[in-house]
C-alpha atoms as a PDB file:
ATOM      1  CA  UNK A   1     103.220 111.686  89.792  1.00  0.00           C
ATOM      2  CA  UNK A   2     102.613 114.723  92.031  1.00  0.00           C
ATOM      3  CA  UNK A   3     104.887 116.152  94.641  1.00  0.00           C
ATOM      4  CA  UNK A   4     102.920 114.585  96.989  1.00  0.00           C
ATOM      5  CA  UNK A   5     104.655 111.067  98.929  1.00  0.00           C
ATOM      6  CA  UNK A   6     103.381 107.969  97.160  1.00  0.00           C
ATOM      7  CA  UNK A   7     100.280 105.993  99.744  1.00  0.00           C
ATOM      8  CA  UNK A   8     101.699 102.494  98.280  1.00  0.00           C
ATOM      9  CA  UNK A   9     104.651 101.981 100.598  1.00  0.00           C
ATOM     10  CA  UNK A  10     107.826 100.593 100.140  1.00  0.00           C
ATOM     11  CA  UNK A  11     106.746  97.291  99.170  1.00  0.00           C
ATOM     12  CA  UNK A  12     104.985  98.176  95.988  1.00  0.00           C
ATOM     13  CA  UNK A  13     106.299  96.804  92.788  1.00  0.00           C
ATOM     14  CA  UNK A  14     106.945  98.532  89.710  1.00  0.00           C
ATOM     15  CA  UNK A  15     103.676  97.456  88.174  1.00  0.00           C
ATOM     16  CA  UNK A  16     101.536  98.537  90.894  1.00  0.00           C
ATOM     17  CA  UNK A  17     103.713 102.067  91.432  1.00  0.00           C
ATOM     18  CA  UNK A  18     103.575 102.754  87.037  1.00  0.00           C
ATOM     19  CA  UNK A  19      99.647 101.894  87.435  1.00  0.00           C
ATOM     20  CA  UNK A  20      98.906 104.528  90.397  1.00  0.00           C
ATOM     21  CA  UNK A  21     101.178 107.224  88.591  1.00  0.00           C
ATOM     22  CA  UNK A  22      98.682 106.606  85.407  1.00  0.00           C
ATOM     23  CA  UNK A  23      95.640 107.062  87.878  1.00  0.00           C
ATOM     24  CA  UNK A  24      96.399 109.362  89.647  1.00  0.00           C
ATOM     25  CA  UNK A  25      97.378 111.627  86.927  1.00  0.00           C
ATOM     26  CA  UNK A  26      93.805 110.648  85.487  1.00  0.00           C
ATOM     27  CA  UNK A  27      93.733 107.713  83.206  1.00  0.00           C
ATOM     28  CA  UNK A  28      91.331 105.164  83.344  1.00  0.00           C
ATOM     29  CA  UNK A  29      93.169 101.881  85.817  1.00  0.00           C
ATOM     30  CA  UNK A  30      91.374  99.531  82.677  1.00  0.00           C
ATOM     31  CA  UNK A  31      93.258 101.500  80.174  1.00  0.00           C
ATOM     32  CA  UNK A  32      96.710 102.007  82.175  1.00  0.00           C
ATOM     33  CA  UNK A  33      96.589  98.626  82.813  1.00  0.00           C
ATOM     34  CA  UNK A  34      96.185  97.978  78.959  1.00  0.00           C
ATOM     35  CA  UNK A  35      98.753  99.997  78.180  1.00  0.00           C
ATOM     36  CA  UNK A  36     101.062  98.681  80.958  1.00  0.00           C
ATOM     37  CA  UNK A  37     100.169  95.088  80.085  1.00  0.00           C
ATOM     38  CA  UNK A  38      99.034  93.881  83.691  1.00  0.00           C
ATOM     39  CA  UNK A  39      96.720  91.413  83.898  1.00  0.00           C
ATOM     40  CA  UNK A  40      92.608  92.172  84.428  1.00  0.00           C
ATOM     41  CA  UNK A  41      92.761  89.818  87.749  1.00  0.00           C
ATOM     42  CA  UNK A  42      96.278  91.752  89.113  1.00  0.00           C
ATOM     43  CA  UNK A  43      94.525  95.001  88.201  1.00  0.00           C
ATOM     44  CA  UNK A  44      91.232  94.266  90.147  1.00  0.00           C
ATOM     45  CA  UNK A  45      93.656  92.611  93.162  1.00  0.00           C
ATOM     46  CA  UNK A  46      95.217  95.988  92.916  1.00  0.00           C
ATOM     47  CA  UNK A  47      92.032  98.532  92.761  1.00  0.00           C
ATOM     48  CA  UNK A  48      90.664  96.235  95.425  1.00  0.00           C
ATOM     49  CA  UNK A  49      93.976  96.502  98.021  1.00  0.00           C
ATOM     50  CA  UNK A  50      93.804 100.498  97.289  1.00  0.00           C
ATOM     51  CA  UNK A  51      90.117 100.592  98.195  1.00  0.00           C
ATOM     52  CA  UNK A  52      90.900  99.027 101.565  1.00  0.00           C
ATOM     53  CA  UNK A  53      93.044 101.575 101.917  1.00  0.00           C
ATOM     54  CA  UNK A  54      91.056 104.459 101.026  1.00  0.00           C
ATOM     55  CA  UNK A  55      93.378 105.655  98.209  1.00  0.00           C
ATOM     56  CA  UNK A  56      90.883 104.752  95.545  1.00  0.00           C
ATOM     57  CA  UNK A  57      87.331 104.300  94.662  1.00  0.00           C
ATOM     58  CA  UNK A  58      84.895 103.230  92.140  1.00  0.00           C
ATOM     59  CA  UNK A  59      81.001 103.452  91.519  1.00  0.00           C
ATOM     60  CA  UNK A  60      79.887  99.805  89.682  1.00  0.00           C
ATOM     61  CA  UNK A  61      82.671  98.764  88.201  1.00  0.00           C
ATOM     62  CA  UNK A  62      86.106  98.094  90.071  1.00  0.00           C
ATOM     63  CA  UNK A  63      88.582  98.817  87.084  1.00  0.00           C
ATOM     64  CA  UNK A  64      87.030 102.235  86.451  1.00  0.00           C
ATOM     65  CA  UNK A  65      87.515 103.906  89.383  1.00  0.00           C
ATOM     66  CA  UNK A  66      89.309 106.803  90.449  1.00  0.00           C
ATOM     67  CA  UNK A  67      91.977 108.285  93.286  1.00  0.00           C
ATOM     68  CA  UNK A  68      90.451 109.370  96.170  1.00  0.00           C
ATOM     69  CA  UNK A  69      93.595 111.674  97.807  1.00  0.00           C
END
């Protein structure tokens, strides 16, 4: 990751925090998430919570988006 203070929180598990480090440093979340063997419906739970919180986006498809900070 960056310098920059992780947007999850405290609370975040290790899934969610080894998935945002592969965003953010520009992989695909479908292919992290491959790669990191989380589950499609955790992964879309996750893109979803991130979008509510304006960390992340996407065009059409949810598990192809991108970070947004």
């Amino acid at each position: 990751m960056t310098d920059r203070a992780c947007p999850l929180g405290e609370g975040a598990k290790p899934d969610e925090r080894a998935l945002w480090a592969a965003v953010e440093a520009g992989e695909w979340p479908r292919d992290a998430a491959a790669r990191l063997g989380i589950p499609r419906r955790r992964l879309e739970y996750l893109c979803a919570k991130w979008g509510r919180r304006d960390i992340y986006n996407w065009g059409v498809t949810i598990d192809l988006g991108w970070c947004t900070r």
